[in-house]
C-alpha atoms as a PDB file:
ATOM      1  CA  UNK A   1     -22.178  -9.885 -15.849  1.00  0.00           C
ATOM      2  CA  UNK A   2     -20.887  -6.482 -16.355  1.00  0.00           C
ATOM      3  CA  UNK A   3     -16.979  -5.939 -17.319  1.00  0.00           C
ATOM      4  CA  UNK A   4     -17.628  -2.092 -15.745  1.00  0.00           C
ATOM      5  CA  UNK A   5     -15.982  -2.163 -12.440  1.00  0.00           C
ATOM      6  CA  UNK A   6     -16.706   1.030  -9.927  1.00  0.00           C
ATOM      7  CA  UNK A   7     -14.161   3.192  -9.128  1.00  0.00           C
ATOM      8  CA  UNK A   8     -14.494   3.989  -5.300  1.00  0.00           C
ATOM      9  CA  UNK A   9     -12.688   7.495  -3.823  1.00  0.00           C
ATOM     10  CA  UNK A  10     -11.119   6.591  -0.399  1.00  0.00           C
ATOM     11  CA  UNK A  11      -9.160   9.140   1.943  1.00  0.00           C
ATOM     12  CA  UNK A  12      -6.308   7.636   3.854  1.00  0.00           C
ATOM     13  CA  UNK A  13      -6.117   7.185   6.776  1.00  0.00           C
ATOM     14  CA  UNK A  14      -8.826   4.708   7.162  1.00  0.00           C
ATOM     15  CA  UNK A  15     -10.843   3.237   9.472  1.00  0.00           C
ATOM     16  CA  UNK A  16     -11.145  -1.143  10.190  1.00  0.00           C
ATOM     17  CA  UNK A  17     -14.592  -0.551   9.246  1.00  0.00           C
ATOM     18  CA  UNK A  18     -13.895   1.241   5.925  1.00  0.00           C
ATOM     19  CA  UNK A  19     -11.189  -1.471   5.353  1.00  0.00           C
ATOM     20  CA  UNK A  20     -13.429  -4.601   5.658  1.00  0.00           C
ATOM     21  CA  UNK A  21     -15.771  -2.940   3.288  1.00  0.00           C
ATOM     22  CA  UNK A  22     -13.575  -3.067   0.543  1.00  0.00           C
ATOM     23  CA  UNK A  23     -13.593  -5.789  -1.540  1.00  0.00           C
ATOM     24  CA  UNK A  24     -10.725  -7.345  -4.008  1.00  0.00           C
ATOM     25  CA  UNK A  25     -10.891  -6.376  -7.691  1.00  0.00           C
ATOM     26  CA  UNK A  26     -12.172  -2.811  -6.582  1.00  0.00           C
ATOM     27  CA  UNK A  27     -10.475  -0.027  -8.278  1.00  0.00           C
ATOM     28  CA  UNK A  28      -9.681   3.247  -5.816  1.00  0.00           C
ATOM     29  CA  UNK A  29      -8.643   6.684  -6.302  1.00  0.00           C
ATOM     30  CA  UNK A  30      -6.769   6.773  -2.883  1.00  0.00           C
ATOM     31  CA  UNK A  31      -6.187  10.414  -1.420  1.00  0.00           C
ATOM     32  CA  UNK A  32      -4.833  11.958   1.839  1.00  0.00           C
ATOM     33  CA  UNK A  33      -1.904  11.121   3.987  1.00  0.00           C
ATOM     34  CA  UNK A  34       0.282   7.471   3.656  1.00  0.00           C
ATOM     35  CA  UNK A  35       3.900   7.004   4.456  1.00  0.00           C
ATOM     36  CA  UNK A  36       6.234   5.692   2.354  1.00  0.00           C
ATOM     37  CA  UNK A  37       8.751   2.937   3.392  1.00  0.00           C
ATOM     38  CA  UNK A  38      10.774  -0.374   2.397  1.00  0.00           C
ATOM     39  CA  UNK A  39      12.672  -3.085   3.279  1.00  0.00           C
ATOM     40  CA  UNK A  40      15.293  -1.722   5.755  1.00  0.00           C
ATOM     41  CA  UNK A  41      12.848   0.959   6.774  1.00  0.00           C
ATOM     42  CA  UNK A  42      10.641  -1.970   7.799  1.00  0.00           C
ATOM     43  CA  UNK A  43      13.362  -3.766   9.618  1.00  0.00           C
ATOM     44  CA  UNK A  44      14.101  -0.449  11.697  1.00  0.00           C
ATOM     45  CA  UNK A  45      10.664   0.136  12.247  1.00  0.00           C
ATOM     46  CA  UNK A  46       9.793  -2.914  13.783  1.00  0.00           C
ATOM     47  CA  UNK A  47      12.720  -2.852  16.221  1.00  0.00           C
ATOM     48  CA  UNK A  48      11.594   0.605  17.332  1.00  0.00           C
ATOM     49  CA  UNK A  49       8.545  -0.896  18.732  1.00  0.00           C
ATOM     50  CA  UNK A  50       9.488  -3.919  20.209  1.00  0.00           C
ATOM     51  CA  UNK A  51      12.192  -2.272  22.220  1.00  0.00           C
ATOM     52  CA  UNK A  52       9.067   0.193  23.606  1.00  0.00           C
ATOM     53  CA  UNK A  53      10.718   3.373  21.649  1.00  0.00           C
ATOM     54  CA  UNK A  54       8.088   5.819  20.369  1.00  0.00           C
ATOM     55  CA  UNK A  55       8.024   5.339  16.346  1.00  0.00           C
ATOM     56  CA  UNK A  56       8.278   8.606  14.230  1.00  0.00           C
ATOM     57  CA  UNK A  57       4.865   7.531  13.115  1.00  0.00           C
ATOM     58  CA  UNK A  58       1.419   5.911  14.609  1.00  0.00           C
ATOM     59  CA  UNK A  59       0.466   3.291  12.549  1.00  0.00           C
ATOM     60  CA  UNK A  60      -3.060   3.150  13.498  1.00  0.00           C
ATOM     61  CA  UNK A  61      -5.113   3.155  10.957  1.00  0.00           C
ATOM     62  CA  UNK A  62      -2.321   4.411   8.247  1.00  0.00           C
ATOM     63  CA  UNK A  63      -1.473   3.119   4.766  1.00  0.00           C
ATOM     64  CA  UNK A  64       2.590   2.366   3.836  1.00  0.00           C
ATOM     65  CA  UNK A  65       3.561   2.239   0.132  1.00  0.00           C
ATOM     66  CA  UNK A  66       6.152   0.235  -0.759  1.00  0.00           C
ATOM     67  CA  UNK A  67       8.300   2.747  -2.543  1.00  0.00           C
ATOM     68  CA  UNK A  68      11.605   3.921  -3.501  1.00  0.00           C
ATOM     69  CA  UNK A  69      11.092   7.087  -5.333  1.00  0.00           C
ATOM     70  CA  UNK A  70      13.621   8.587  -8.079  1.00  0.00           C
ATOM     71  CA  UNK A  71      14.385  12.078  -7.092  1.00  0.00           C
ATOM     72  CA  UNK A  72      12.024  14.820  -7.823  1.00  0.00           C
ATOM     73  CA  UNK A  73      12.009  16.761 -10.690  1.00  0.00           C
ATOM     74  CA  UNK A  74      11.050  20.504 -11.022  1.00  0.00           C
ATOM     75  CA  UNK A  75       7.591  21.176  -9.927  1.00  0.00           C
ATOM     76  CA  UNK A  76       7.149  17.296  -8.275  1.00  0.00           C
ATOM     77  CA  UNK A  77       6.814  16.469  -5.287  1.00  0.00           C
ATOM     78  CA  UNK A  78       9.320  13.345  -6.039  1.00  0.00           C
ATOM     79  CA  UNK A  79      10.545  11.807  -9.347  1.00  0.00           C
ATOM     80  CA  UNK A  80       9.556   8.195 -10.507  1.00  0.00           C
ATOM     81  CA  UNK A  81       7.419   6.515  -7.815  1.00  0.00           C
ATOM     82  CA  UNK A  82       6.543   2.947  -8.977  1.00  0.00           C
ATOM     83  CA  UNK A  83       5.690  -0.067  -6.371  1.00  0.00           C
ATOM     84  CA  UNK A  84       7.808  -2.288  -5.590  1.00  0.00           C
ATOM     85  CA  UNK A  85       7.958  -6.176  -4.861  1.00  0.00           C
ATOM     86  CA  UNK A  86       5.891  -6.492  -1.410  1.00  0.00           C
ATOM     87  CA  UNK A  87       6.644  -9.909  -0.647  1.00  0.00           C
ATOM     88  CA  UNK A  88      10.289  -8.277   0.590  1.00  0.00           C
ATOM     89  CA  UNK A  89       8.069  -7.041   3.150  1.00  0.00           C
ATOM     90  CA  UNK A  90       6.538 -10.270   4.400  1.00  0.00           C
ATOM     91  CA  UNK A  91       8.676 -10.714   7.160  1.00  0.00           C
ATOM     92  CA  UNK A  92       7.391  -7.867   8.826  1.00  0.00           C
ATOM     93  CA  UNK A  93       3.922  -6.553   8.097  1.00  0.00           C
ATOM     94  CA  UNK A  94       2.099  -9.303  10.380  1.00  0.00           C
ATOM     95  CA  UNK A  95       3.826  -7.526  13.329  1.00  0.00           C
ATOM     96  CA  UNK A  96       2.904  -3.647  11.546  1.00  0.00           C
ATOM     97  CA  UNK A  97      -0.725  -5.065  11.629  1.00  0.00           C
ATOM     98  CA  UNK A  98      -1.107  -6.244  14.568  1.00  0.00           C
ATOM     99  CA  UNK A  99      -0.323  -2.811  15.748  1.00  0.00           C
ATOM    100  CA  UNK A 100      -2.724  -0.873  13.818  1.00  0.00           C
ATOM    101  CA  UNK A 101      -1.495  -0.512   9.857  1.00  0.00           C
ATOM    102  CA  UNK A 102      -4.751  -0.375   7.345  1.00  0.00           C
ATOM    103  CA  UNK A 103      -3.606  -0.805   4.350  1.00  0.00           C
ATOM    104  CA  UNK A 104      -0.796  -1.475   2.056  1.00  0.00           C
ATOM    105  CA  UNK A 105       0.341  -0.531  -1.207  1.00  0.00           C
ATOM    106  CA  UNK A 106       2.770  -2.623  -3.608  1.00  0.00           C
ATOM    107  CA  UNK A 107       3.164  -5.187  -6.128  1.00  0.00           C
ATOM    108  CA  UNK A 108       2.544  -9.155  -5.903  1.00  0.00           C
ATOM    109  CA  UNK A 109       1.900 -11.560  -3.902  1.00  0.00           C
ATOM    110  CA  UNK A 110       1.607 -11.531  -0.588  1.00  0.00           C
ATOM    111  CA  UNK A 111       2.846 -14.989   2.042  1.00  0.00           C
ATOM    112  CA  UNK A 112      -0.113 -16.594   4.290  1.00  0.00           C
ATOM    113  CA  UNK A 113       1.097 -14.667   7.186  1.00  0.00           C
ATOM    114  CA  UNK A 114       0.214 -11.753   5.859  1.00  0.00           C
ATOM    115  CA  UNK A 115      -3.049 -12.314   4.807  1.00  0.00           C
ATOM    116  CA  UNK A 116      -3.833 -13.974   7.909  1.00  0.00           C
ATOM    117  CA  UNK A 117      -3.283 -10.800   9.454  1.00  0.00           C
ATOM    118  CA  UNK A 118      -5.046  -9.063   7.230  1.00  0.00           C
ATOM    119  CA  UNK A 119      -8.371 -10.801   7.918  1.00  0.00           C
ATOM    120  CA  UNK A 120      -7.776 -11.025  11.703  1.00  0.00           C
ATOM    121  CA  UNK A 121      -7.149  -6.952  11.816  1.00  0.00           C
ATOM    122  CA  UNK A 122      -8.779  -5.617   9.027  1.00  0.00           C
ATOM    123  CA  UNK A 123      -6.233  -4.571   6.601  1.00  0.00           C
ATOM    124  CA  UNK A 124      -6.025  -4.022   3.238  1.00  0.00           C
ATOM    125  CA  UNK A 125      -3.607  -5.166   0.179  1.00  0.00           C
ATOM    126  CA  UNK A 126      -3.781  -2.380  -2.805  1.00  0.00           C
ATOM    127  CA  UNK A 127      -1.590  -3.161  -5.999  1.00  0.00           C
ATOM    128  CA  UNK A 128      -0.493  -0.020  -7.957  1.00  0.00           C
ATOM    129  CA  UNK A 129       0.518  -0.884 -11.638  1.00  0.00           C
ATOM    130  CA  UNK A 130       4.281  -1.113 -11.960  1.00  0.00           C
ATOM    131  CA  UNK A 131       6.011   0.546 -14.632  1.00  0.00           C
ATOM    132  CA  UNK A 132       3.632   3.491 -14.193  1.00  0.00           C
ATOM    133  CA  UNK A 133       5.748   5.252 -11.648  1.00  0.00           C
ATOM    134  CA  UNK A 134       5.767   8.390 -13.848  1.00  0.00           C
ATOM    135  CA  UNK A 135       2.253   8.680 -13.854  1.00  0.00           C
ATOM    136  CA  UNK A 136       1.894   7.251 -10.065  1.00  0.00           C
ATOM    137  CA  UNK A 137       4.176   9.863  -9.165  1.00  0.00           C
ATOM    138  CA  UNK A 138       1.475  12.873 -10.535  1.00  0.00           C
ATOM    139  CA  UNK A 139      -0.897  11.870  -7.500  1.00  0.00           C
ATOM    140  CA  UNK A 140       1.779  12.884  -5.183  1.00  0.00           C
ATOM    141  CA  UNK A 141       1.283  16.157  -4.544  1.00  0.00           C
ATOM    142  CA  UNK A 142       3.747  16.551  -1.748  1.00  0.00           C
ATOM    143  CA  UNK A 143       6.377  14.824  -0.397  1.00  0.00           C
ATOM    144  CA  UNK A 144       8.221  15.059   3.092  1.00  0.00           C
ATOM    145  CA  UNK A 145      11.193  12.976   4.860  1.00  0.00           C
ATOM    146  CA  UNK A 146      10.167  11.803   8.329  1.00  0.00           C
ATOM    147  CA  UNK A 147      12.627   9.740   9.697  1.00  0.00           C
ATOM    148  CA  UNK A 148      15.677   7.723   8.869  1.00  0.00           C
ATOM    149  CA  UNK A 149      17.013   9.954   5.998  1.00  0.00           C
ATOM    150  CA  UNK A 150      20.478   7.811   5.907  1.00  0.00           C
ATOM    151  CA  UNK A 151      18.334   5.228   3.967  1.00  0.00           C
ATOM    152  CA  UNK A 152      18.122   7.624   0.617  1.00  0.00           C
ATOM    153  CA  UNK A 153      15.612   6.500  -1.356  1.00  0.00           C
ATOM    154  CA  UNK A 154      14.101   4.232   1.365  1.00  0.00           C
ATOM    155  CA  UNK A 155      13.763   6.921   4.053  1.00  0.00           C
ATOM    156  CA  UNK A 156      10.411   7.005   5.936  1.00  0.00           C
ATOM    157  CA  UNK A 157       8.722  10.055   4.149  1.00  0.00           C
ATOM    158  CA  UNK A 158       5.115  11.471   4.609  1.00  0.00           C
ATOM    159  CA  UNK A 159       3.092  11.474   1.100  1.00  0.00           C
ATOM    160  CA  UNK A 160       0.260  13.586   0.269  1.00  0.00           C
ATOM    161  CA  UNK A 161      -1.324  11.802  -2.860  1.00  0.00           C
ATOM    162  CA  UNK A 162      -4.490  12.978  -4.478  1.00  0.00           C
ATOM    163  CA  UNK A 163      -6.386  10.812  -6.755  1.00  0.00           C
ATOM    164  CA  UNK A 164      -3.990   8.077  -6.577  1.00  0.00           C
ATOM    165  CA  UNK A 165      -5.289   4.958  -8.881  1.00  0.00           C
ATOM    166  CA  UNK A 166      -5.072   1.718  -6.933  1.00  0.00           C
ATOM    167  CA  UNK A 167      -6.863  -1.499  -6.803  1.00  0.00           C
ATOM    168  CA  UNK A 168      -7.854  -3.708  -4.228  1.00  0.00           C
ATOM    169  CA  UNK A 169      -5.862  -7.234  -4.587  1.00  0.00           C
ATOM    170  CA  UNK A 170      -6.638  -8.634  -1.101  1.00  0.00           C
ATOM    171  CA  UNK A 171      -9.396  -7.843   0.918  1.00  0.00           C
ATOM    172  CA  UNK A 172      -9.982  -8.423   4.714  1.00  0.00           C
ATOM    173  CA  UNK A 173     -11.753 -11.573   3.479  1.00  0.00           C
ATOM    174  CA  UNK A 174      -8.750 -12.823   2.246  1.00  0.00           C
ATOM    175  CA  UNK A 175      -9.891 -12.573  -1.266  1.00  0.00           C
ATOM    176  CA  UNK A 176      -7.223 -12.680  -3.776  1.00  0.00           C
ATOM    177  CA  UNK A 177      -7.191 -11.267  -7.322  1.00  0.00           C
ATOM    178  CA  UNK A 178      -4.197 -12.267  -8.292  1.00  0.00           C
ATOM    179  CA  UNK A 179      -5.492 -15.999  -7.542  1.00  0.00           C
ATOM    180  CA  UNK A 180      -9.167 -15.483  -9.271  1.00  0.00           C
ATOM    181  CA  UNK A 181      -8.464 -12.633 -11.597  1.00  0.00           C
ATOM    182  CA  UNK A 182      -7.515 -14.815 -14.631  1.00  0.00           C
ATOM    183  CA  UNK A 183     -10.581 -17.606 -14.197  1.00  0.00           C
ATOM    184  CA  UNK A 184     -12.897 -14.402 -13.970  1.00  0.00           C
ATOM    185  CA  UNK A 185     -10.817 -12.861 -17.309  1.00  0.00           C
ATOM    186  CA  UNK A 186     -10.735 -16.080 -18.934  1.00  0.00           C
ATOM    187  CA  UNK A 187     -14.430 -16.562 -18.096  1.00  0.00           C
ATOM    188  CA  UNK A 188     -15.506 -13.244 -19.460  1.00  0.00           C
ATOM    189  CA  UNK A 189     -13.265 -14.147 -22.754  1.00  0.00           C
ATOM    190  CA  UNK A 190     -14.047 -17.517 -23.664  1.00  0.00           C
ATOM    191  CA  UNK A 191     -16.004 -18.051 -26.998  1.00  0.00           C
END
């Protein structure tokens, strides 16, 4: 068994059918349009479309990044722009995939719910590496605020990212990396 693992270029947004061909443990170089957005961004979002309002953004196919980015710096599209803690988002994404969101990027684990959705609707679970915002935040080659600026840091904003390194924790399978990754390291590392 090879420890090479293919890196796979994917433009966002994506279709269900590019989605359920992704597997956990893949690494990606994600490019093209996502939005980023938290926890009260979430909350807001959700409301918006179970009171029939038009949200500022489809979510059809689209990825969201769990992200609160440090201001930009000169020549950046934004400053610091490492994951954050996606299970804060739990309460929510089942509803945001039912109506159409791909993918999703963040850090740890995800509740049942969500990955229950995920295999019903074809969605995706991508981990970036936390503590890397710096570099995370070269891929993001422009930033824009959407909606709900009030929020600061956690205001919906449109993200151009090029080359943004990702991995694929949960697939539409269901297939978790964060539950076999260390039997398949300790596997490949046992004497």
């Amino acid at each position: 068994m090879s420890d090479k693992v293919e890196t796979i270029r994917l433009q966002a947004p994506f279709t269900e059918g590019e989605a359920r061909a992704l597997k956990s443990g893949q690494r990606i170089l994600l490019s093209g349009e996502i939005y980023s957005l938290r926890d009260a961004g979430h909350k807001r979002l959700v409301e918006l479309i179970k009171h029939g309002e038009e949200p500022p953004i489809t979510l059809e196919n689209n990825v969201l990044y769990y992200v609160g980015p440090s201001p930009a710096k000169a020549g950046r599209a934004l400053g610091s722009a490492g994951p954050t803690t996606s299970s804060r988002m739990d309460p929510y994404t089942p509803f945001l995939i039912k109506n159409g969101l791909r993918g999703m990027i963040g850090k740890g684990y995800r509740s049942d719910e969500v990955v229950a959705a995920m295999k019903e609707h074809g969605a995706v679970y991508f981990a970036a590496i936390g503590g890397a915002g710096a570099l995370i935040s070269r891929a993001i080659k422009e930033a824009e605020v959407i909606a709900w600026e009030d929020l600061g840091t956690e205001a919906l904003r449109r993200l151009k990212v090029e080359n943004m390194p990702v991995t694929v924790v949960i697939d539409t399978g269901g297939n978790n990396l964060y539950e076999v990754g260390p039997h398949i390291w300790l596997t490949r590392h046992h004497d």
